[in-house]
Protein backbone atom coordinates (compact mmCIF):
# COMPACT_ATOMS: atom_id res chain seq x y z
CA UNK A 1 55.97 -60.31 -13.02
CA UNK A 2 56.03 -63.25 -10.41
CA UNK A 3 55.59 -60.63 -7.51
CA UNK A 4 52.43 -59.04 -9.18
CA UNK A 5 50.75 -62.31 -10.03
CA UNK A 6 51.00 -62.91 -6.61
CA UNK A 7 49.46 -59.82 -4.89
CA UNK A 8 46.81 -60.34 -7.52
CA UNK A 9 45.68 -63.97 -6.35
CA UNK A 10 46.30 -62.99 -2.92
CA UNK A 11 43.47 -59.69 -3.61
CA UNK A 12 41.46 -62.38 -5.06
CA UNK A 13 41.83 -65.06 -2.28
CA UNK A 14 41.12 -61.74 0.36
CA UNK A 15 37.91 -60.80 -1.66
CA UNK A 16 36.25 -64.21 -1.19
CA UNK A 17 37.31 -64.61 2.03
CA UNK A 18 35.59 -61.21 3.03
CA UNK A 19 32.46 -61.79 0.84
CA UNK A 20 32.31 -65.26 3.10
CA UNK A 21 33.28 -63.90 6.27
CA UNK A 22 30.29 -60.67 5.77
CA UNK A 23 27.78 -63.62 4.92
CA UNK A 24 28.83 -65.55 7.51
CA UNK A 25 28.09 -62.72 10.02
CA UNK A 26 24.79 -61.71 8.00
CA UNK A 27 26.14 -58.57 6.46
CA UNK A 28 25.67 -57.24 2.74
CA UNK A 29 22.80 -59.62 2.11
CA UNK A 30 20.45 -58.66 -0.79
CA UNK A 31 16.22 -57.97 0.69
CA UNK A 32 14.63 -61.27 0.13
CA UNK A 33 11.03 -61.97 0.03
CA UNK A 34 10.85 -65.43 1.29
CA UNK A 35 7.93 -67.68 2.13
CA UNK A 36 8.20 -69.74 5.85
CA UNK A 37 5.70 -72.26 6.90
CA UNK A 38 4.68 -72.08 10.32
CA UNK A 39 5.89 -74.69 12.76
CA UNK A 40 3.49 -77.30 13.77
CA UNK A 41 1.48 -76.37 16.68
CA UNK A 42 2.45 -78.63 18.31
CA UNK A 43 6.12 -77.47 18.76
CA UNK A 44 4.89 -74.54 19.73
CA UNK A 45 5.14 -75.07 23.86
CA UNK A 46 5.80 -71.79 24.90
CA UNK A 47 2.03 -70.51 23.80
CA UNK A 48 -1.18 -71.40 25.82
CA UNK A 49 -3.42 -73.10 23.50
CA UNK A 50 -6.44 -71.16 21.38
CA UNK A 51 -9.42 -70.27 23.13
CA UNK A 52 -12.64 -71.95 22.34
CA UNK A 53 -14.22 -68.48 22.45
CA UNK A 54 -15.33 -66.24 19.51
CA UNK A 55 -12.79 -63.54 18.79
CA UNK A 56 -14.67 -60.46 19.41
CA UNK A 57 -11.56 -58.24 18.29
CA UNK A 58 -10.82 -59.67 14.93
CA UNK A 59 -7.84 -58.95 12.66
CA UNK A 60 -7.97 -55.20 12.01
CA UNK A 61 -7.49 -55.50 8.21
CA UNK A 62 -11.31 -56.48 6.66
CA UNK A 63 -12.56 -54.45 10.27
CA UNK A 64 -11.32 -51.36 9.81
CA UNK A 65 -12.38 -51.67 6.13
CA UNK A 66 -16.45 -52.72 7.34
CA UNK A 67 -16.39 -49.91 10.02
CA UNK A 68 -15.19 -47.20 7.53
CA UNK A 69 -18.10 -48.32 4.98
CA UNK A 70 -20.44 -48.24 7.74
CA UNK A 71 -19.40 -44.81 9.56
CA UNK A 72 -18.57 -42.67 6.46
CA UNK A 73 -21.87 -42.04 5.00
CA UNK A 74 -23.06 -40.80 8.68
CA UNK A 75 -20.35 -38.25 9.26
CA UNK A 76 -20.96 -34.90 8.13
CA UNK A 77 -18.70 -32.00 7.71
CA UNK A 78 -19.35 -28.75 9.79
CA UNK A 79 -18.53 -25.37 8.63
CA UNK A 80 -19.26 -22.53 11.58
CA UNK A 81 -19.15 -18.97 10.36
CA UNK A 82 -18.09 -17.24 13.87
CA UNK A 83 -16.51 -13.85 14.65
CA UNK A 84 -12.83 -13.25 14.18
CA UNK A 85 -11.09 -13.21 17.10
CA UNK A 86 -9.49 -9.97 18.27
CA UNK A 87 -12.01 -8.16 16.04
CA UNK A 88 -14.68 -7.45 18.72
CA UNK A 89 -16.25 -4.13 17.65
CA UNK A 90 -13.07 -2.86 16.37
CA UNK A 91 -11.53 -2.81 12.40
CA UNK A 92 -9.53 -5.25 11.14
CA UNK A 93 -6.16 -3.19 11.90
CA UNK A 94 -7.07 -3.72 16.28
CA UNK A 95 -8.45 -0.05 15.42
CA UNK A 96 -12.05 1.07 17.03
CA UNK A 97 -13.90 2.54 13.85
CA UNK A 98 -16.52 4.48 16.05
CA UNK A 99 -13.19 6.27 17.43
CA UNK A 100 -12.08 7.30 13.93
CA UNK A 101 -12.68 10.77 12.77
CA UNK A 102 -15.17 10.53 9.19
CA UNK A 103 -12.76 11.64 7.23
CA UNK A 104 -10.57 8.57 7.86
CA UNK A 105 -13.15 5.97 7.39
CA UNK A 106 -13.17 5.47 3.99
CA UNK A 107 -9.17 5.13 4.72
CA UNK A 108 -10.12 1.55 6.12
CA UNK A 109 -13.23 0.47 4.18
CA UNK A 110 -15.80 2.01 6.96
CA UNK A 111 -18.38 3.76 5.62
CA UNK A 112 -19.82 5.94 8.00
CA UNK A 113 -21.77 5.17 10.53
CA UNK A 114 -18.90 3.03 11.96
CA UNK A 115 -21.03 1.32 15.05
CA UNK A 116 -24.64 2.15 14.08
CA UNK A 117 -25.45 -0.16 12.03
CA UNK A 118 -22.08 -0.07 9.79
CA UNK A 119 -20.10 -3.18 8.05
CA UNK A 120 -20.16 -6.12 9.77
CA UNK A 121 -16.80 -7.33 11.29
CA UNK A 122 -15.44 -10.16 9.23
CA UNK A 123 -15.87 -13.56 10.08
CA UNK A 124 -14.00 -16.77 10.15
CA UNK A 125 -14.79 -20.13 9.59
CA UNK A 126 -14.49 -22.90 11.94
CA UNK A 127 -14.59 -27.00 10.71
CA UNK A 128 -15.89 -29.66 12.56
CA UNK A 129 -17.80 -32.68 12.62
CA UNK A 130 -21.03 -34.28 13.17
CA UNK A 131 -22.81 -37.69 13.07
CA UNK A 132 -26.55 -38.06 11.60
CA UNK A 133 -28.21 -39.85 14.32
CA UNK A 134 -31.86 -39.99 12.43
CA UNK A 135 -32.70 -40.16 9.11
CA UNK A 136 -35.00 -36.66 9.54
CA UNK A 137 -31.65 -34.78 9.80
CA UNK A 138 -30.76 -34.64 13.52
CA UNK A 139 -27.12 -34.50 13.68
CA UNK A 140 -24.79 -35.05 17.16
CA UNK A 141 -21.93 -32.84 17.29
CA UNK A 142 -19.99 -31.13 20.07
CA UNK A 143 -20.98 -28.07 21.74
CA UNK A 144 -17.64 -26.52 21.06
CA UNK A 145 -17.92 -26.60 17.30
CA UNK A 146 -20.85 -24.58 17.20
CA UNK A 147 -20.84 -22.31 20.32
CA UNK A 148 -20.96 -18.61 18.90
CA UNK A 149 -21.34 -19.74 15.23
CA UNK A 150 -23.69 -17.22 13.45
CA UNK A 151 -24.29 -19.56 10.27
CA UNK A 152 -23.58 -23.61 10.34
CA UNK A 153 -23.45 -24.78 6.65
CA UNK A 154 -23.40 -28.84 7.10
CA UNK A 155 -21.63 -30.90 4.15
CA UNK A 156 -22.67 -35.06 3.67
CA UNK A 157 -20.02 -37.37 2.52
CA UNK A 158 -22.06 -37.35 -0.67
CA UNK A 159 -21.68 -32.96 -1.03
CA UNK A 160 -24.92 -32.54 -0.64
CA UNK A 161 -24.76 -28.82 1.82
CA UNK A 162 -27.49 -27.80 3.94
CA UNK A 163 -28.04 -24.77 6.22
CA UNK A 164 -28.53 -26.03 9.80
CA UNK A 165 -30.50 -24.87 12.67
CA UNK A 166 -29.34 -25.77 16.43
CA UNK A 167 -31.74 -27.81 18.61
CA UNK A 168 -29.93 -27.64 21.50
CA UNK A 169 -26.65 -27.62 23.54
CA UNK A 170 -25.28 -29.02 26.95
CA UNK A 171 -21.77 -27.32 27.93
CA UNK A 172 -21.55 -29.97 30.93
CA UNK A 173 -20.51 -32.74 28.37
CA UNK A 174 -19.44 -30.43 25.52
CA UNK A 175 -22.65 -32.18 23.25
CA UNK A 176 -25.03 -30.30 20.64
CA UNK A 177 -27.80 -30.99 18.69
CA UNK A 178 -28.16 -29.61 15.06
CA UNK A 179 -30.76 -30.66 12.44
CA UNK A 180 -30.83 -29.81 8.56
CA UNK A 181 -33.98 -30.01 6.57
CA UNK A 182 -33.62 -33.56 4.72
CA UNK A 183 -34.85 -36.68 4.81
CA UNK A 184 -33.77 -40.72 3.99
CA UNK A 185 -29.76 -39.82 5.48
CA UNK A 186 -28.03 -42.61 6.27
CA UNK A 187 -27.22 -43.03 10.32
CA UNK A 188 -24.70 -44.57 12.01
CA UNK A 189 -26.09 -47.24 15.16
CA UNK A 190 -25.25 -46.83 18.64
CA UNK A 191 -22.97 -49.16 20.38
CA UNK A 192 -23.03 -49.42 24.24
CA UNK A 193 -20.01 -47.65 25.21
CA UNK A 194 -19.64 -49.99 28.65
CA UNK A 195 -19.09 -53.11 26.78
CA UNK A 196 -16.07 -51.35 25.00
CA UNK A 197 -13.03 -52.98 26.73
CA UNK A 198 -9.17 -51.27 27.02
CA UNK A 199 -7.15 -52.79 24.37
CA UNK A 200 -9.95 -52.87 21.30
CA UNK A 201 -9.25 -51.35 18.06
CA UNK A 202 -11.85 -47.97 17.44
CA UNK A 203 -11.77 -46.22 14.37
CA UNK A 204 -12.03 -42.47 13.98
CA UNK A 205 -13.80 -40.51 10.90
CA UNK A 206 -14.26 -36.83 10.57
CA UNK A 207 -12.53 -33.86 8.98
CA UNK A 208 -8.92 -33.00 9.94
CA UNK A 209 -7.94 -29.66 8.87
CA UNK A 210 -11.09 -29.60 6.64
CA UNK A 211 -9.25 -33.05 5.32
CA UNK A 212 -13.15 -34.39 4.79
CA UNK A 213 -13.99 -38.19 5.30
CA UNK A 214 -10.80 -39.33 7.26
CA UNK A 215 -10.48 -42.39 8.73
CA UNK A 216 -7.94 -43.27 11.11
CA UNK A 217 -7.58 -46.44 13.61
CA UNK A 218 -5.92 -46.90 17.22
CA UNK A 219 -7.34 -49.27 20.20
CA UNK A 220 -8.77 -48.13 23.24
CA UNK A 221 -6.22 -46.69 25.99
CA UNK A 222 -7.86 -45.90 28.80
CA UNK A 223 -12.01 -45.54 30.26
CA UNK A 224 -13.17 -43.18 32.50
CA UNK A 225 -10.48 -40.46 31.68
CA UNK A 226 -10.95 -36.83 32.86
CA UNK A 227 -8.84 -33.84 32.09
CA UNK A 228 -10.70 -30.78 33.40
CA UNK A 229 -11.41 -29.34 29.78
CA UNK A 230 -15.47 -29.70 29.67
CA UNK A 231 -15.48 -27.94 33.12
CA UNK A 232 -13.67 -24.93 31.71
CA UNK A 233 -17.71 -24.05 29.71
CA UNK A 234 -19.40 -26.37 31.61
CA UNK A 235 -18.20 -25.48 34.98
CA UNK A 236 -18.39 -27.55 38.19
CA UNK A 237 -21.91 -29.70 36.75
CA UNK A 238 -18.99 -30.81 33.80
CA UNK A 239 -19.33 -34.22 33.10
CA UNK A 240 -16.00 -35.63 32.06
CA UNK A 241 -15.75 -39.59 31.60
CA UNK A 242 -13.64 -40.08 28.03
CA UNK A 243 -12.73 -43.21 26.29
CA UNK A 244 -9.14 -42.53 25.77
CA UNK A 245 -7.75 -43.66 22.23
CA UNK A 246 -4.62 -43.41 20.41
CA UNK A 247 -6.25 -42.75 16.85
CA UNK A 248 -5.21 -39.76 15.19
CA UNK A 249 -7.48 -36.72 16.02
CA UNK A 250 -7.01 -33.54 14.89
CA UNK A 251 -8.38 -30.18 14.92
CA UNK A 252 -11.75 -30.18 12.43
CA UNK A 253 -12.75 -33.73 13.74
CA UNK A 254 -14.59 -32.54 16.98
CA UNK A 255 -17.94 -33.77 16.71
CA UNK A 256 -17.11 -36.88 14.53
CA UNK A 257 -17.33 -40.29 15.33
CA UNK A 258 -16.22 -42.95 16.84
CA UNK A 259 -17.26 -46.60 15.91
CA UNK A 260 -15.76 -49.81 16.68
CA UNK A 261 -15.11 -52.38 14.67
CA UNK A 262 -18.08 -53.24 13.30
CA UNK A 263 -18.87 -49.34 12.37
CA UNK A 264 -21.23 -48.89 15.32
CA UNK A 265 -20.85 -45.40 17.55
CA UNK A 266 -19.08 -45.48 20.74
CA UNK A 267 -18.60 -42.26 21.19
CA UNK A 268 -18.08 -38.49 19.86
CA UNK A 269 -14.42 -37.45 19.34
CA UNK A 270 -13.81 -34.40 21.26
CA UNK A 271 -10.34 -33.40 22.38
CA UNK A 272 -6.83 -33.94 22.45
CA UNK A 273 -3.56 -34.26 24.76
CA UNK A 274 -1.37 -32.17 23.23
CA UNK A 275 1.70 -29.41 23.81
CA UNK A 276 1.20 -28.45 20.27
CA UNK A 277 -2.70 -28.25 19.41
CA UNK A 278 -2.11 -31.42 16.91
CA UNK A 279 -1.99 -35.31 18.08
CA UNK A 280 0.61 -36.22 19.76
CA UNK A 281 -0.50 -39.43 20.77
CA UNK A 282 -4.05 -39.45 22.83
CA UNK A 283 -7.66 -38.19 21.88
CA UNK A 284 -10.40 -38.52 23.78
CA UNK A 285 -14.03 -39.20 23.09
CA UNK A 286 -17.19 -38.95 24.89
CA UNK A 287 -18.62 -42.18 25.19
CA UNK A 288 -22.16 -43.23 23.59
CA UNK A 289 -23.87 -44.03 26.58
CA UNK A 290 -23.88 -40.30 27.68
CA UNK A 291 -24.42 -38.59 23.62
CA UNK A 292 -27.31 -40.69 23.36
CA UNK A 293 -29.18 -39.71 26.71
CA UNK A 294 -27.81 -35.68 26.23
CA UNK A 295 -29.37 -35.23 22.58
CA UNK A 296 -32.74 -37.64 23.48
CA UNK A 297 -33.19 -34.94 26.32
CA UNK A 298 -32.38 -32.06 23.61
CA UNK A 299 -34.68 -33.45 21.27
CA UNK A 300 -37.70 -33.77 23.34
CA UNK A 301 -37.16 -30.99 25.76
CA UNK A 302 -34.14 -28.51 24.40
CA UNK A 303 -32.60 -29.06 28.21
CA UNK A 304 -30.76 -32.00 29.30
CA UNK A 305 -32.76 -33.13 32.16
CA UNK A 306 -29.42 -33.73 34.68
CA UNK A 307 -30.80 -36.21 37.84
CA UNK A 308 -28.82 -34.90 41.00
CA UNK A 309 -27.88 -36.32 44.15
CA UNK A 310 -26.88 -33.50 45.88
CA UNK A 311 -23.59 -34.06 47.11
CA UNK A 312 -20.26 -32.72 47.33
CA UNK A 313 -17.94 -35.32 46.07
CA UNK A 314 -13.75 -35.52 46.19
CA UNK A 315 -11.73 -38.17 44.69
CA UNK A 316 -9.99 -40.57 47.42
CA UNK A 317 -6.45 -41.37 47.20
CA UNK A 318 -3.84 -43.06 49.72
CA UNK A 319 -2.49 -39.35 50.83
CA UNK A 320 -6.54 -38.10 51.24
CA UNK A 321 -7.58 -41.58 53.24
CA UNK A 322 -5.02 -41.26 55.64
CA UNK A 323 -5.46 -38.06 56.72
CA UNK A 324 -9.21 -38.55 56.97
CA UNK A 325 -8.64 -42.53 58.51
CA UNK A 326 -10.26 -44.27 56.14
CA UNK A 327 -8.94 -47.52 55.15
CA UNK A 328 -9.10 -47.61 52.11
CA UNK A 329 -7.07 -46.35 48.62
CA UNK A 330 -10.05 -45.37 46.30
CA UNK A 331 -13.57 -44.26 45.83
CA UNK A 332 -15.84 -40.94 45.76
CA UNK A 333 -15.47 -39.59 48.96
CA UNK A 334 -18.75 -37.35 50.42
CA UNK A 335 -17.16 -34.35 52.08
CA UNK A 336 -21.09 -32.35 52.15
CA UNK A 337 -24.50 -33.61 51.57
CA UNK A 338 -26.92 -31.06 50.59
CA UNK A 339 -30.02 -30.70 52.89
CA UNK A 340 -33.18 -31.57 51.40
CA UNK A 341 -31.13 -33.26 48.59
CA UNK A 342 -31.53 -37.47 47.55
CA UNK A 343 -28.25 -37.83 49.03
CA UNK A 344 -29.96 -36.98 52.04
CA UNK A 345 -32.92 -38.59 51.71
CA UNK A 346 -31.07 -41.85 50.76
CA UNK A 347 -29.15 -41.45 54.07
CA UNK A 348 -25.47 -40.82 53.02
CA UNK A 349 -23.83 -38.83 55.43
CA UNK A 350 -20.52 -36.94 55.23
CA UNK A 351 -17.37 -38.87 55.19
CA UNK A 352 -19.05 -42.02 52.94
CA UNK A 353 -17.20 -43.54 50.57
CA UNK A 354 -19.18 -44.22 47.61
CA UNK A 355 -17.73 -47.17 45.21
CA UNK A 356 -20.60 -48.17 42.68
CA UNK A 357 -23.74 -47.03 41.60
CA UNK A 358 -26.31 -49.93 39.68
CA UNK A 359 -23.62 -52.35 39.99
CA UNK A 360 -21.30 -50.51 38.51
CA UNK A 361 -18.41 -49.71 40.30
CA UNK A 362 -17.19 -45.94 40.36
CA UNK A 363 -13.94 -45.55 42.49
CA UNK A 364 -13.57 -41.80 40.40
CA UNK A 365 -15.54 -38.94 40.14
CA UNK A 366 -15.32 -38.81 36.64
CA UNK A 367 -17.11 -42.35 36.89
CA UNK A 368 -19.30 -41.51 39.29
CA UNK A 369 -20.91 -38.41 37.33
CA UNK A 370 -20.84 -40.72 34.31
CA UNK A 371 -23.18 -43.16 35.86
CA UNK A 372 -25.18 -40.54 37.15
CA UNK A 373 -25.45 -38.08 33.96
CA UNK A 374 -27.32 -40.96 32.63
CA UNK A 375 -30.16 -40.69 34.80
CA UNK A 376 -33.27 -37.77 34.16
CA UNK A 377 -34.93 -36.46 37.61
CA UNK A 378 -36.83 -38.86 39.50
CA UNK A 379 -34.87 -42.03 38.52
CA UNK A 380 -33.99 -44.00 41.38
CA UNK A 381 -30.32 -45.47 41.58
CA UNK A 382 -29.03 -47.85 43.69
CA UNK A 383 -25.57 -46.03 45.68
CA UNK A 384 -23.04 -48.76 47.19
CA UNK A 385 -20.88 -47.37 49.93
CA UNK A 386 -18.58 -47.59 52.31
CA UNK A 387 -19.15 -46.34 55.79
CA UNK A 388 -16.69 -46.96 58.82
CA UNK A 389 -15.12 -49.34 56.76
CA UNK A 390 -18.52 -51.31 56.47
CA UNK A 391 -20.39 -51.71 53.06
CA UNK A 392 -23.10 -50.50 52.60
CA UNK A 393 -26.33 -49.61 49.84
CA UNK A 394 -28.46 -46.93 49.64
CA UNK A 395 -32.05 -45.87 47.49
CA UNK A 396 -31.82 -42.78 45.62
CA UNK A 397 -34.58 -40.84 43.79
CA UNK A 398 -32.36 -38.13 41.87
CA UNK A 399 -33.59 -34.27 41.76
CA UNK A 400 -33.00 -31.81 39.63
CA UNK A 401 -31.78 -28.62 40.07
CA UNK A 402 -34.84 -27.03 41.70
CA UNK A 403 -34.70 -29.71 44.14
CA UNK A 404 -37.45 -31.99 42.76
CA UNK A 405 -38.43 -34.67 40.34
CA UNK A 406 -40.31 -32.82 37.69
CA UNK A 407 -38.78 -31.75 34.02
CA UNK A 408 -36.81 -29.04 33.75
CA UNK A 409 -38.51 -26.90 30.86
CA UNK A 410 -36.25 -23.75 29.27
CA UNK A 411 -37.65 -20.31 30.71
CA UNK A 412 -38.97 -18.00 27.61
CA UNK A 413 -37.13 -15.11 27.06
CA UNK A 414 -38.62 -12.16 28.11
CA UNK A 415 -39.99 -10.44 24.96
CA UNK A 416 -37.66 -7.16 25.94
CA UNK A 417 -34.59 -9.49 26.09
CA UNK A 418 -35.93 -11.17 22.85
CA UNK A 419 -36.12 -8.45 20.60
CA UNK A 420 -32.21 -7.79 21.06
CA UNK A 421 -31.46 -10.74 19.25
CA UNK A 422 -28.62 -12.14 21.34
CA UNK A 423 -27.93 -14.87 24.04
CA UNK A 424 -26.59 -13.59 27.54
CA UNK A 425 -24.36 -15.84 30.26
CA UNK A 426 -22.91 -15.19 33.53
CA UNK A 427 -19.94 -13.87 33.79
CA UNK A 428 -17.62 -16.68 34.95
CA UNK A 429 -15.43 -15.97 37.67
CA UNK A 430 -12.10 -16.67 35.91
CA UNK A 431 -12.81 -14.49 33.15
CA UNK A 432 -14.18 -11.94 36.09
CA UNK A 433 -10.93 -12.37 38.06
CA UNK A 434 -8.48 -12.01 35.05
CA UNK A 435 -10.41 -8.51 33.96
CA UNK A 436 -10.33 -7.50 37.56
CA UNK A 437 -13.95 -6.96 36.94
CA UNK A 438 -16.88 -7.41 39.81
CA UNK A 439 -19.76 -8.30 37.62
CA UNK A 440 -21.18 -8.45 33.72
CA UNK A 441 -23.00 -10.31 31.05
CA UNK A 442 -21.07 -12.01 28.39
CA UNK A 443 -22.63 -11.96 25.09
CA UNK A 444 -22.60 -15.23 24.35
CA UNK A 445 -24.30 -15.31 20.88
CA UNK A 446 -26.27 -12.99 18.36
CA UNK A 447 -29.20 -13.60 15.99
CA UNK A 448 -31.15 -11.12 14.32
CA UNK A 449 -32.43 -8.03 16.44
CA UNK A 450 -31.91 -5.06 17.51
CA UNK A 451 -27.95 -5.58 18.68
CA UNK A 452 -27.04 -6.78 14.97
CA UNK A 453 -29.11 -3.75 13.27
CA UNK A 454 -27.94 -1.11 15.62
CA UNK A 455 -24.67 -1.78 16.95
CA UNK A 456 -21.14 -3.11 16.34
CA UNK A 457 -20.83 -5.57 19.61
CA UNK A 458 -20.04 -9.10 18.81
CA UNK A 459 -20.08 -12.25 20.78
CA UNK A 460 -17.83 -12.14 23.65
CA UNK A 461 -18.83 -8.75 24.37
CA UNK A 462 -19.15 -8.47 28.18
CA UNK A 463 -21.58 -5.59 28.82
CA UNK A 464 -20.61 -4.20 33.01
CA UNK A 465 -23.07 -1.09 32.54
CA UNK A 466 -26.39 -0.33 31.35
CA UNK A 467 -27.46 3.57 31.41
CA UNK A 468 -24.47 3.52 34.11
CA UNK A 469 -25.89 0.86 36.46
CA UNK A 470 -23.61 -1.87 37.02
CA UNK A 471 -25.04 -5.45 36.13
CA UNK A 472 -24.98 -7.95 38.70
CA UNK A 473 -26.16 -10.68 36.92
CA UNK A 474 -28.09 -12.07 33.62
CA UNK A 475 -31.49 -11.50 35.36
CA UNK A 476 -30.61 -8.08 37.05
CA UNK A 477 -29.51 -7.60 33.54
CA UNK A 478 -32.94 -8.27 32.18
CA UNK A 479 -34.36 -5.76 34.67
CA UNK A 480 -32.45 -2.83 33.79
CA UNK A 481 -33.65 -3.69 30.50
CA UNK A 482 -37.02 -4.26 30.84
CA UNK A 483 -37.31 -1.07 32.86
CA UNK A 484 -35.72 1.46 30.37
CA UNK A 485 -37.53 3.25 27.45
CA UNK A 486 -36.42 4.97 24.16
CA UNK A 487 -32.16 4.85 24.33
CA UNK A 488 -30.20 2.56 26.28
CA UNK A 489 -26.93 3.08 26.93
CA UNK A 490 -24.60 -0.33 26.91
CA UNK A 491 -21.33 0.05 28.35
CA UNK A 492 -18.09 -3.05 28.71
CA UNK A 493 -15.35 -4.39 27.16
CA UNK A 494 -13.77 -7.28 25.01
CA UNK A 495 -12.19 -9.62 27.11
CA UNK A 496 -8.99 -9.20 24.10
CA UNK A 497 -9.33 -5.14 25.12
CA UNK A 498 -9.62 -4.61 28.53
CA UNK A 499 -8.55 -0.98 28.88
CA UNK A 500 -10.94 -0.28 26.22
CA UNK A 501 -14.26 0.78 27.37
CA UNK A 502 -16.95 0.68 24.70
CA UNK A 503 -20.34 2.39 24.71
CA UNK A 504 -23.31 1.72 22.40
CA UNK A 505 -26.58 3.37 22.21
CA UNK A 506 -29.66 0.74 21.26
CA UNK A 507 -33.20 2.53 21.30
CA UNK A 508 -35.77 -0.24 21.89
């Protein structure tokens, strides 16, 4: 009995002196909520003393709170009816319909017909976003969210839905123009996206995954950020100067906005960084300085009006400087100057280094077109540069892309090319080289006309033949049409079907 009173004290005696021993070292201790006053300031030694100047970044909290309030009732939702991929002019099954003997049609819900003016193909719906800019109903968007769309239905934060009508577009910075037929919207302001510094907290609103009237908050990561996705539509007259963020941006908020802290715009979200196709970690936005001047020009003209200086440009590096013996690390190096340009006229010469335009310095090319896509033709633009490793400055008057100062107004469509009802581009050479094809039209978008009412081809369509003459181009394109009577034979493929070769039959 002795023996077991002692192994009990001595369990006892062990217990408390583990219980003290795990305090001691700070383990098994219950979550406290505890309240610590803050040193004096005084102690505080390590710290450089408070500024004197106005915090222009405040504490996020009651910020991100004021910039949602202002930016939500601005940002619309954008719902783009656009062809199905893969569908082209075939059925839903990858199977061509006009290939299908009648008595299999009504097999797959074609009546017959098929490609003369049968079904439609179905359609999917893309989401996006947009930002009311004016309280008429003009509405800033990207270029990507409503390329190809055949219908744009446009939802306010209040669910009031619209039908919307598209001003204009500029592929070079992936910007649109829509308006919708109402008046008294609320608008969200500009900011001036130059002031915005690396480091400040931005807030993002749009419509994630058709999430509407998302908000979501980061700071400011990088300025002046190009990765070569604007020049894939926009090819090399792509203008690509981002404000890199690390707020959440996902698919459906392309178009939306981006505000600072006090809810003003600083830009339109338009991509992300990403192995997956969701965030994973950096968006990027075009900045306001460059949406404002893009949908002014699509407003008053329905072109952007794009001021030129006629250069060849190549970004400078230590590898590029050495081999050319410049002494230098950075800056816009001039490898051609176009003759008759205002590059040459402003005497730059090849091999100049040019490092700011206006005072601003541009030691990229993404920079450099930034500064410049601000500018209509016949602006004049002060060009520092570097020549021999002397500075330099230099008067531009910028051109456009006829070579003078005058407006750029958008050529009529010939009544012929009119009454098809669709929108015709240039083949672009990677699409070309990956078909193994020598020359086409893309069919870039369709309205109502003769191509809808008579024929099965959709957008994407790239038409090689007409009445077995190969097209060359958009205008050799409008020749061949212009010159034919009664039926006219179209003949290409879809870029998702290239052994396919389809033929239509439109009679004008």
């Amino acid at each position: 009995m002795k023996n077991f009173l002692l192994i009990i004290l001595a369990a006892v005696v062990g217990g408390f002196a583990a219980l003290g021993g795990a305090q001691y070292l700070g383990l098994n201790q219950d979550t406290r909520y505890v309240e610590v006053q803050a040193p004096p300031a005084s102690s505080m030694t390590n710290f450089a003393a408070p500024s004197n100047t106005v915090n222009v970044n405040p504490a996020p909290t009651a910020g991100f709170a004021t910039a949602a309030d202002k930016a939500l009732p601005a940002v619309v939702h954008i719902k783009a009816s656009k062809q199905a991929p893969g569908f082209g002019s075939r059925g839903a099954q990858g199977i061509d319909p006009d290939r299908l003997p009648d008595a299999f049609r009504d097999l797959f819900g074609i009546p017959e017909g098929g490609g003369q003016g049968g079904s439609p193909a179905p359609l999917q719906q893309g989401s996006g976003s947009g930002v009311i800019i004016s309280p008429d109903g003009y509405i800033a968007t990207n270029n990507h969210v409503v390329d190809g769309a055949e219908t744009l239905e446009v939802v306010l934060n209040d669910q009031k839905t619209y039908d919307a009508e598209v001003i204009g577009v500029d592929p070079t910075t992936d910007i649109a123009l829509i308006k919708i037929d109402a008046v008294n919207l609320p608008t969200v302001q500009f900011a001036d996206s130059d002031k915005l510094k690396i480091g400040e907290w931005v807030v993002a609103v749009g419509n994630p995954f058709s999430l509407t009237s998302t908000v979501t908050a980061g700071i400011v990561s990088a300025k002046g950020r190009s990765i070569d996705i604007v020049r894939r539509s926009g090819g090399e007259m792509a203008i690509e100067s981002f404000i890199q963020t690390d707020a959440v941006v996902n698919p459906g908020n392309s178009g939306g906005a981006l505000v600072d802290i006090n809810g003003d715009l600083v830009g339109i979200n338009t991509a992300i960084s990403s192995p997956t196709g969701v965030f994973a970690g950096y968006s990027f936005a075009v900045p306001s300085a460059i949406v404002k001047k893009v949908v002014q020009d699509l407003r008053e003209f329905g072109i952007v009006q794009r001021g030129l200086l006629g250069a060849r440009i190549m970004e400078l590096n230590t590898a590029f400087a050495q081999e050319k013996g410049i002494d230098r690390d950075n800056g816009v190096y001039v490898s051609e100057v176009t003759e008759g340009s205002a590059a040459e006229e402003a005497g730059l010469m090849n091999g100049d280094v040019i490092t700011g335009v206006d005072g601003v310095t541009t030691l990229r090319n993404s920079e450099l077109l930034e500064q410049l896509g601000r500018h209509r033709p016949g602006d004049v633009v002060n060009i520092e540069f570097e020549r021999n490793g002397k500075q330099k400055t230099a008067t531009a008057r910028l051109r456009n892309a006829n070579g003078d100062t005058g407006i750029i107004r958008p050529e009529p469509e010939p009544e012929s090319i009119s009454k098809l009802g669709a929108e015709f581009v240039e083949l672009d050479e990677g699409t070309a080289s990956k078909l193994d094809l020598k020359s086409g039209v893309t069919v870039a978008d369709i309205r109502s006309g003769i191509i809808s009412e008579q024929t099965r081809i959709r957008p994407g369509f790239i038409i090689t033949k007409v009445n077995g003459r190969q097209v060359s181009s958009v205008s050799g394109f409008q020749k061949m049409i212009d010159g034919s009577n009664g039926t006219v034979s179209l003949e290409g493929i879809y870029p998702d079907s290239p052994d396919r070769t389809m033929k239509y039959g439109i009679v004008k």
